[in-house]
C-alpha atoms as a PDB file:
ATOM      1  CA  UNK A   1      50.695  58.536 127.923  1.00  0.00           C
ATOM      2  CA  UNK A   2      53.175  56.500 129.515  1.00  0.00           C
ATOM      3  CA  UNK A   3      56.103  58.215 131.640  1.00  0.00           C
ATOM      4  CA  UNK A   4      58.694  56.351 129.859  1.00  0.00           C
ATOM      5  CA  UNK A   5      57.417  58.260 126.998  1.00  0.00           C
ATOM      6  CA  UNK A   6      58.522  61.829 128.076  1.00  0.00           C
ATOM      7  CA  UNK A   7      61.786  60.385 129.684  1.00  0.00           C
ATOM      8  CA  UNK A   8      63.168  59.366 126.348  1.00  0.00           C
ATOM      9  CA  UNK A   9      63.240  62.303 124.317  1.00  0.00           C
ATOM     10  CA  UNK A  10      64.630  64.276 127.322  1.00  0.00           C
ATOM     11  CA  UNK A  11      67.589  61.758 127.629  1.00  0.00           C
ATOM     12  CA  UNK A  12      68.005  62.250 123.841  1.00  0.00           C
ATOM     13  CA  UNK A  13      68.056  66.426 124.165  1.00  0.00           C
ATOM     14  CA  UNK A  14      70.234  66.133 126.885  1.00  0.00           C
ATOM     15  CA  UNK A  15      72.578  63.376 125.697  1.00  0.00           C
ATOM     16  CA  UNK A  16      72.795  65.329 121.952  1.00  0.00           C
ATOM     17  CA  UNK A  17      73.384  69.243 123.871  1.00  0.00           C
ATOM     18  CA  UNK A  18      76.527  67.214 126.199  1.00  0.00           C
ATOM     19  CA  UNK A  19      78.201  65.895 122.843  1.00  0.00           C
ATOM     20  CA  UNK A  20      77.230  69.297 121.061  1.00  0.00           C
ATOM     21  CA  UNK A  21      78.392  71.295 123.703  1.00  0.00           C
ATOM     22  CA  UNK A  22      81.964  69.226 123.657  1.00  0.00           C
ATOM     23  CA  UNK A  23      82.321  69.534 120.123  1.00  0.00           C
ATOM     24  CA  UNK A  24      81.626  73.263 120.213  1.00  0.00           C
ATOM     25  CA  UNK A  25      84.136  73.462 122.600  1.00  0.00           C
ATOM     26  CA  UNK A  26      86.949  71.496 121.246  1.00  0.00           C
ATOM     27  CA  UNK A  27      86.296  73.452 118.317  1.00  0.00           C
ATOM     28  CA  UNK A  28      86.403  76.369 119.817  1.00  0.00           C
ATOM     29  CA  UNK A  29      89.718  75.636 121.393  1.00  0.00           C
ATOM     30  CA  UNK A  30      90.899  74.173 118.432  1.00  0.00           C
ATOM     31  CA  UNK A  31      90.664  77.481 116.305  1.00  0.00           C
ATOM     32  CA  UNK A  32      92.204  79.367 118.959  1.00  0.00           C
ATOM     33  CA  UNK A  33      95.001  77.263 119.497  1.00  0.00           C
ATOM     34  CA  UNK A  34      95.687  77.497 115.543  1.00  0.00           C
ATOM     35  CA  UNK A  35      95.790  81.463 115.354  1.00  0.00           C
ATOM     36  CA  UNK A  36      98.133  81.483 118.473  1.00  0.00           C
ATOM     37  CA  UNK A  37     101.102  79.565 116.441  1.00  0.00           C
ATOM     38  CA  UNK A  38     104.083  81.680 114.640  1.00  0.00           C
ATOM     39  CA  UNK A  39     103.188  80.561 111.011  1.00  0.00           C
ATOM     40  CA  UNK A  40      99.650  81.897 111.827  1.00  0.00           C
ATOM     41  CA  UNK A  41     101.079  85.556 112.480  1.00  0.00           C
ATOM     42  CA  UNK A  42     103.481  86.014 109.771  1.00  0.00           C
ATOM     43  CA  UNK A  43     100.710  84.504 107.401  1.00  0.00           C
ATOM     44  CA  UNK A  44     100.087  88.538 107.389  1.00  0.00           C
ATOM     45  CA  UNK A  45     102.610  90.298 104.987  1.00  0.00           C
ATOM     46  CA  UNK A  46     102.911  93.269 107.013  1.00  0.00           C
ATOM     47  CA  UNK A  47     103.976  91.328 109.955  1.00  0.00           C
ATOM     48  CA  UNK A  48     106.245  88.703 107.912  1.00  0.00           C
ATOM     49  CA  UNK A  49     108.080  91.493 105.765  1.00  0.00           C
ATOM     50  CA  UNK A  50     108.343  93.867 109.088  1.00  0.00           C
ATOM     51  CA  UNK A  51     108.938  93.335 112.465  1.00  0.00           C
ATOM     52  CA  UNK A  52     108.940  88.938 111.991  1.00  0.00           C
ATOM     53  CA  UNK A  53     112.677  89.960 110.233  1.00  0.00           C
ATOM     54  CA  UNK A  54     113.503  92.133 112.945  1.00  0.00           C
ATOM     55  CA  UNK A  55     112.624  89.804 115.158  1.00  0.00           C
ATOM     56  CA  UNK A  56     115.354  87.378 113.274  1.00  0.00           C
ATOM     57  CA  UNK A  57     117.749  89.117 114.407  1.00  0.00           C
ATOM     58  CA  UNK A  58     117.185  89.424 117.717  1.00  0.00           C
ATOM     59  CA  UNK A  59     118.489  87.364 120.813  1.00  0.00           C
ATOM     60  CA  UNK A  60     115.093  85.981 121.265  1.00  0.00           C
ATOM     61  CA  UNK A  61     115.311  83.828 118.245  1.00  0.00           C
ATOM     62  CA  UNK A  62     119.017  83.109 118.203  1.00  0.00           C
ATOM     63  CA  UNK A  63     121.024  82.798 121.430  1.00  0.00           C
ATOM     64  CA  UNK A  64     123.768  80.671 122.911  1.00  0.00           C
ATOM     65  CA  UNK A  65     121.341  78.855 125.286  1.00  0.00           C
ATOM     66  CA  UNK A  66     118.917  77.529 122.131  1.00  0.00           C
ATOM     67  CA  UNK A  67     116.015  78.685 124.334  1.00  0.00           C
ATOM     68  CA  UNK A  68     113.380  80.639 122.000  1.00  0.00           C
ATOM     69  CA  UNK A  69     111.055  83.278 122.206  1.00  0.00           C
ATOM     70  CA  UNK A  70     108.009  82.827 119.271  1.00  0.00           C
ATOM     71  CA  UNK A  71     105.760  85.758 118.827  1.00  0.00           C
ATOM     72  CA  UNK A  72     102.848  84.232 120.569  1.00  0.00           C
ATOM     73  CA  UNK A  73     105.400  83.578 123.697  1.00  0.00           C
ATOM     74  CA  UNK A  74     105.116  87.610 124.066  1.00  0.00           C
ATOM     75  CA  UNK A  75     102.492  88.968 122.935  1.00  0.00           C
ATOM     76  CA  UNK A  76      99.798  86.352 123.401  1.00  0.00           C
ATOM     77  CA  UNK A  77      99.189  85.701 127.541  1.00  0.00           C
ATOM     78  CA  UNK A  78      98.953  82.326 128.536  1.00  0.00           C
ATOM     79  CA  UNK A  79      96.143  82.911 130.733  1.00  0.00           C
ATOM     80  CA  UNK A  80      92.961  81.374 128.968  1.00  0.00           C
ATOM     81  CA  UNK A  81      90.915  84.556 129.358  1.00  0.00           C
ATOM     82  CA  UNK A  82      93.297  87.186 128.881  1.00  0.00           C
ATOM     83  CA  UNK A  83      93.779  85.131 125.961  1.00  0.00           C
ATOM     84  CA  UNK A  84      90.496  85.291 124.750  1.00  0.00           C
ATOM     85  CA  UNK A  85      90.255  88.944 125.545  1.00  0.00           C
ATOM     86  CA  UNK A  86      93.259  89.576 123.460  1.00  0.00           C
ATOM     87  CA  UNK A  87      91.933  87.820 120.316  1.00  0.00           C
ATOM     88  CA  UNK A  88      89.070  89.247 120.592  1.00  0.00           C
ATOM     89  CA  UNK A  89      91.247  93.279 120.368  1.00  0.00           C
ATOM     90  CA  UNK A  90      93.235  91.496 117.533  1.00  0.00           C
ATOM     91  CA  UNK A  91      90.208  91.709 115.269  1.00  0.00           C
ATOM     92  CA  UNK A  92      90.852  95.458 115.068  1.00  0.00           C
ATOM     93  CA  UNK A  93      94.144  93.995 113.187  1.00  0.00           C
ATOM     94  CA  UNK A  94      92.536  92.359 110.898  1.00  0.00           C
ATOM     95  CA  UNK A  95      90.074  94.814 110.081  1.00  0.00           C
ATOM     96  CA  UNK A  96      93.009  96.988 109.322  1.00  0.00           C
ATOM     97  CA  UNK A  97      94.849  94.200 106.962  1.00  0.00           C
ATOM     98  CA  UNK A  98      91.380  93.660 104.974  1.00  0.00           C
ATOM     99  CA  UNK A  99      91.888  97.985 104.644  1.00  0.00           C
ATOM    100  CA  UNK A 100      95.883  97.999 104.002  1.00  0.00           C
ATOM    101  CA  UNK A 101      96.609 100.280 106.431  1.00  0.00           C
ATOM    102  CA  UNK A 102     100.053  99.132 106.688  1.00  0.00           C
ATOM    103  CA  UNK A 103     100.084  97.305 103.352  1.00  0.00           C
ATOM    104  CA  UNK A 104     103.664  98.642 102.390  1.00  0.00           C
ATOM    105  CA  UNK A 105     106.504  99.338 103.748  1.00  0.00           C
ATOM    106  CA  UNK A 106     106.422 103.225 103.577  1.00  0.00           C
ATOM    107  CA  UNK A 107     102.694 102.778 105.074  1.00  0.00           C
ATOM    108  CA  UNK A 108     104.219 100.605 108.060  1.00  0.00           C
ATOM    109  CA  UNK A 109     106.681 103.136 108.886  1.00  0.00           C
ATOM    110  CA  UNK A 110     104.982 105.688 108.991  1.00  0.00           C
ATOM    111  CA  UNK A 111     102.721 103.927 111.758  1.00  0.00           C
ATOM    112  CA  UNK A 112     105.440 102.439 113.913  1.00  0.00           C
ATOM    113  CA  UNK A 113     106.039 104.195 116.275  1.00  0.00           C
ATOM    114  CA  UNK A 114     101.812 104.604 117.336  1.00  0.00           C
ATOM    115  CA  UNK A 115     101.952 101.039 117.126  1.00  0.00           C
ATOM    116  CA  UNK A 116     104.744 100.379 118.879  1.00  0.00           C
ATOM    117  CA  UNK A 117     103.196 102.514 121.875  1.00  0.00           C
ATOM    118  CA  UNK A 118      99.819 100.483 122.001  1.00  0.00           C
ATOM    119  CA  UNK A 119     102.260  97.293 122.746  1.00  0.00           C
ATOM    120  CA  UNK A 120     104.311  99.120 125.382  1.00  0.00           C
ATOM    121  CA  UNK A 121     101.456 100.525 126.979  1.00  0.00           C
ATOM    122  CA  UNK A 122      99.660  97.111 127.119  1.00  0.00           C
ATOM    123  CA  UNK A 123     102.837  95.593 128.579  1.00  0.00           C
ATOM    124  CA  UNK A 124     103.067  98.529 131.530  1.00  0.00           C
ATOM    125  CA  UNK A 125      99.516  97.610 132.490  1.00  0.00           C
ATOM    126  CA  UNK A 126     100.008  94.264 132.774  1.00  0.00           C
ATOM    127  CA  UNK A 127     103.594  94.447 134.334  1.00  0.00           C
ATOM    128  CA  UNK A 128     105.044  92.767 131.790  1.00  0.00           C
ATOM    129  CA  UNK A 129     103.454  89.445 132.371  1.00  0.00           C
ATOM    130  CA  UNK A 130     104.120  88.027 129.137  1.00  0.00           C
ATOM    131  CA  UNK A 131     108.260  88.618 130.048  1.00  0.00           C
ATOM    132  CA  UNK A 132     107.941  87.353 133.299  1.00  0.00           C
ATOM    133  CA  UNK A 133     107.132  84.118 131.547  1.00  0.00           C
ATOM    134  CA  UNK A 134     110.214  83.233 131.217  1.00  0.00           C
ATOM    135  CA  UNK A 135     112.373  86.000 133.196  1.00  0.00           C
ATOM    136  CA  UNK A 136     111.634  85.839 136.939  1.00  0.00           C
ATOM    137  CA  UNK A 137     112.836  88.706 138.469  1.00  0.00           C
ATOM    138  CA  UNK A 138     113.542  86.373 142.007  1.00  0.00           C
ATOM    139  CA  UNK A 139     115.352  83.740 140.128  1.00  0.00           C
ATOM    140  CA  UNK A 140     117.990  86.813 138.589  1.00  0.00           C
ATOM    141  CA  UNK A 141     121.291  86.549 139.983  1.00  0.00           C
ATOM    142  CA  UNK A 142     122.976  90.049 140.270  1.00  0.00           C
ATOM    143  CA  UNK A 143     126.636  88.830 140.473  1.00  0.00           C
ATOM    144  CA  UNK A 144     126.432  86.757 137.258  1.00  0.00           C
ATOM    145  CA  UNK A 145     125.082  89.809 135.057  1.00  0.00           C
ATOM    146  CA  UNK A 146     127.252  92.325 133.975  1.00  0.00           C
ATOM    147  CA  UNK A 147     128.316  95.185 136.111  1.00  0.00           C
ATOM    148  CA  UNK A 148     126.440  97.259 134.527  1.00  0.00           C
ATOM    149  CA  UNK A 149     123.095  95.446 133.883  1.00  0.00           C
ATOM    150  CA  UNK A 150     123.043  94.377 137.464  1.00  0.00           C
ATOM    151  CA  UNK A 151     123.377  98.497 138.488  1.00  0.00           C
ATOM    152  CA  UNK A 152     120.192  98.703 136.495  1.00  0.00           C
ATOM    153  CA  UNK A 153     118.133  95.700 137.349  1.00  0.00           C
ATOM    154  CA  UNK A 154     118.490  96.971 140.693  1.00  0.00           C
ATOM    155  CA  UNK A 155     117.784 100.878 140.051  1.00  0.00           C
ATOM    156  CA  UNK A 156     114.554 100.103 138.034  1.00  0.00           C
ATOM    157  CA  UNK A 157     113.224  97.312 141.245  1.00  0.00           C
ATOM    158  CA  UNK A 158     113.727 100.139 143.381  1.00  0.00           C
ATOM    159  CA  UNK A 159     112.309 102.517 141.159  1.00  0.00           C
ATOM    160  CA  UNK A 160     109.095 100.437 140.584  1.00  0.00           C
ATOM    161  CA  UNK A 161     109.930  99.984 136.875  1.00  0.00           C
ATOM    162  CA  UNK A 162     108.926  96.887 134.731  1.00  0.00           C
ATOM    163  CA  UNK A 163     110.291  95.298 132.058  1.00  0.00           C
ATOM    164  CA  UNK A 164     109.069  97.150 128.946  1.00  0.00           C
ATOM    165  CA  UNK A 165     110.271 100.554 130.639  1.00  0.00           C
ATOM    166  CA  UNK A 166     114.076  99.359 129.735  1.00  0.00           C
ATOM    167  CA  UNK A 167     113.498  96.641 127.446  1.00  0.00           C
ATOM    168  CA  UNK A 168     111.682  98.492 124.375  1.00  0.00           C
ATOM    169  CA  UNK A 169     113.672  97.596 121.374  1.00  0.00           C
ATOM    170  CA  UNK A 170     114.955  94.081 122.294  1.00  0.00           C
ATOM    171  CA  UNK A 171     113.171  92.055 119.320  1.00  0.00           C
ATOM    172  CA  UNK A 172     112.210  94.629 117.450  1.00  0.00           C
ATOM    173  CA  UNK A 173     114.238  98.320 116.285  1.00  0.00           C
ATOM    174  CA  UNK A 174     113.012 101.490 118.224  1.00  0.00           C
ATOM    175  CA  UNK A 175     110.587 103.535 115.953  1.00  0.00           C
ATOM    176  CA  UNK A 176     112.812 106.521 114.852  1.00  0.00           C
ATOM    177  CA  UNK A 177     110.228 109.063 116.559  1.00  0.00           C
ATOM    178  CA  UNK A 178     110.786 107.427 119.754  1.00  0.00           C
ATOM    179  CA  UNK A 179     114.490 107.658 119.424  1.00  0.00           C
ATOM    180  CA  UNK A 180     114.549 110.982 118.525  1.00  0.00           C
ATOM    181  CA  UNK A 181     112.735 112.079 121.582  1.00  0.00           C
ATOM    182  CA  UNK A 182     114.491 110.272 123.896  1.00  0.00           C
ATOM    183  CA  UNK A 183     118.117 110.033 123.443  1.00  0.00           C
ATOM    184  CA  UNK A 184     118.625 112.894 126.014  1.00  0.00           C
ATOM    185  CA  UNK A 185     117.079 110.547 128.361  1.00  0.00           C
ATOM    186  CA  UNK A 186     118.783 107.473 127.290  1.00  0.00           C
ATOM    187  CA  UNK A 187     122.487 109.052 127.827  1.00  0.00           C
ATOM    188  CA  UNK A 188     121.145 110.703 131.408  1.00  0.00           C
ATOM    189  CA  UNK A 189     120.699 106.892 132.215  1.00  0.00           C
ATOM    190  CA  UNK A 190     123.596 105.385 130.438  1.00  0.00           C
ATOM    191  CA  UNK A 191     121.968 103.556 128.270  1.00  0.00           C
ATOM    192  CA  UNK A 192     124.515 101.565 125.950  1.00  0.00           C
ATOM    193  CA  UNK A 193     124.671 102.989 122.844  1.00  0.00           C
ATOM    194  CA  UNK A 194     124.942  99.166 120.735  1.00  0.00           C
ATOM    195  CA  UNK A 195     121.261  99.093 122.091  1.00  0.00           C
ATOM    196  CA  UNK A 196     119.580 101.688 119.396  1.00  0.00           C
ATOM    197  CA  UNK A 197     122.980 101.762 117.242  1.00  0.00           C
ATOM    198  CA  UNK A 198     123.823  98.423 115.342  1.00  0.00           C
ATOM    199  CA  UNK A 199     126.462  99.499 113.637  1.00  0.00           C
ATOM    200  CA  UNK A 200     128.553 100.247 117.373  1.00  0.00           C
ATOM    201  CA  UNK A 201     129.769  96.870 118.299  1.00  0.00           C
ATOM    202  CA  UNK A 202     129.067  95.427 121.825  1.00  0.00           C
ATOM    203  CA  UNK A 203     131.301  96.429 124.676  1.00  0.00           C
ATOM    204  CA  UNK A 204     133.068  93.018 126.128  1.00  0.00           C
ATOM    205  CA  UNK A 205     132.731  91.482 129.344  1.00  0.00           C
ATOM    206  CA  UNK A 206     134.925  92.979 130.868  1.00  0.00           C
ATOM    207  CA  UNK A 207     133.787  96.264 130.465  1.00  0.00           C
ATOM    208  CA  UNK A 208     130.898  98.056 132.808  1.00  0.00           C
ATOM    209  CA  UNK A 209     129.013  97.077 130.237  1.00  0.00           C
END
């Protein structure tokens, strides 16, 4: 047996698992770059009925600035395998679609505000990372926020807070369990009350607020 004749077909195995192995992983990150887009996550009714009109209405999808916040921008990280690891948690979701455990809007309610803490909790942990995306805390400038926003941006560094500790609510309305429980806490810190009440109008610019 010639040498030539065992080179060959190992040239071929290892020439065919190379191009294998780059298709598997183009594919790979094809599939998960296609369930990290918007229209992928309101393909779900109970996110597209829900919290995707909420979310509508929010300053993260229409502000004076154009600059836009997509559901994947905050609650997908960016980070390949953090990314990975939270696809592979988001199965759990749709194990729960495929069981209509939120298939209605009575259902969804009556969830909210458990599934409103799992996201809050998951944004403590990480510190908000997904926020920090776009809001760096070094690149704030105090004197251009209002009086009162920069009083709190300041109280909550010193107070080792992170974003999601003040922030709940900003794309999405407060869970009426939560607000019930802590509105004595929200008027101890002086919370605005346009932030949980729609119907109270804004304060202007020229107030604390």
């Amino acid at each position: 047996m010639k040498l030539t004749d065992l080179k060959t077909p190992s040239l071929l195995v290892l020439l065919a698992s190379f191009v294998g192995g780059i298709l598997f992983w183009g594919g790979f990150n094809w599939s998960l770059e296609l369930t990290n887009t918007e229209d992928f996550c309101i393909s779900c009714h109970e996110m597209r009925d829900n919290v995707y009109k909420e979310y509508r209405e929010s300053v993260h999808f229409r502000n004076a600035t154009g600059v836009r916040a997509t559901c994947p921008d905050c609650h997908v990280p960016r980070e390949w395998i953090y990314k990975v690891a939270r696809k592979i948690k988001a199965s759990n979701e749709l194990l729960h679609h495929f069981m209509g455990s939120i298939d209605s809007r009575e259902k969804f309610v009556a969830k909210r505000y458990e599934l409103a803490k799992h996201v809050w909790q998951a944004m403590e942990e990480t510190d908000s990372r997904e926020c920090r995306n776009c809001h760096s805390e070094i690149a704030m400038d105090h004197k251009q926020q209002r009086k009162q926003a920069a009083i709190q941006h300041e109280t909550g560094h010193d107070a080792g807070k992170t974003c999601i500790d003040c922030h709940k609510g900003i794309a999405h309305k407060l869970p009426e369990a939560f607000l019930e429980t802590e509105h004595e806490r929200f008027e101890r810190e002086n919370i605005a009350c346009y932030t949980c009440h729609e119907d109270i109008a804004h304060a202007s610019e020229d107030d604390d607020w």
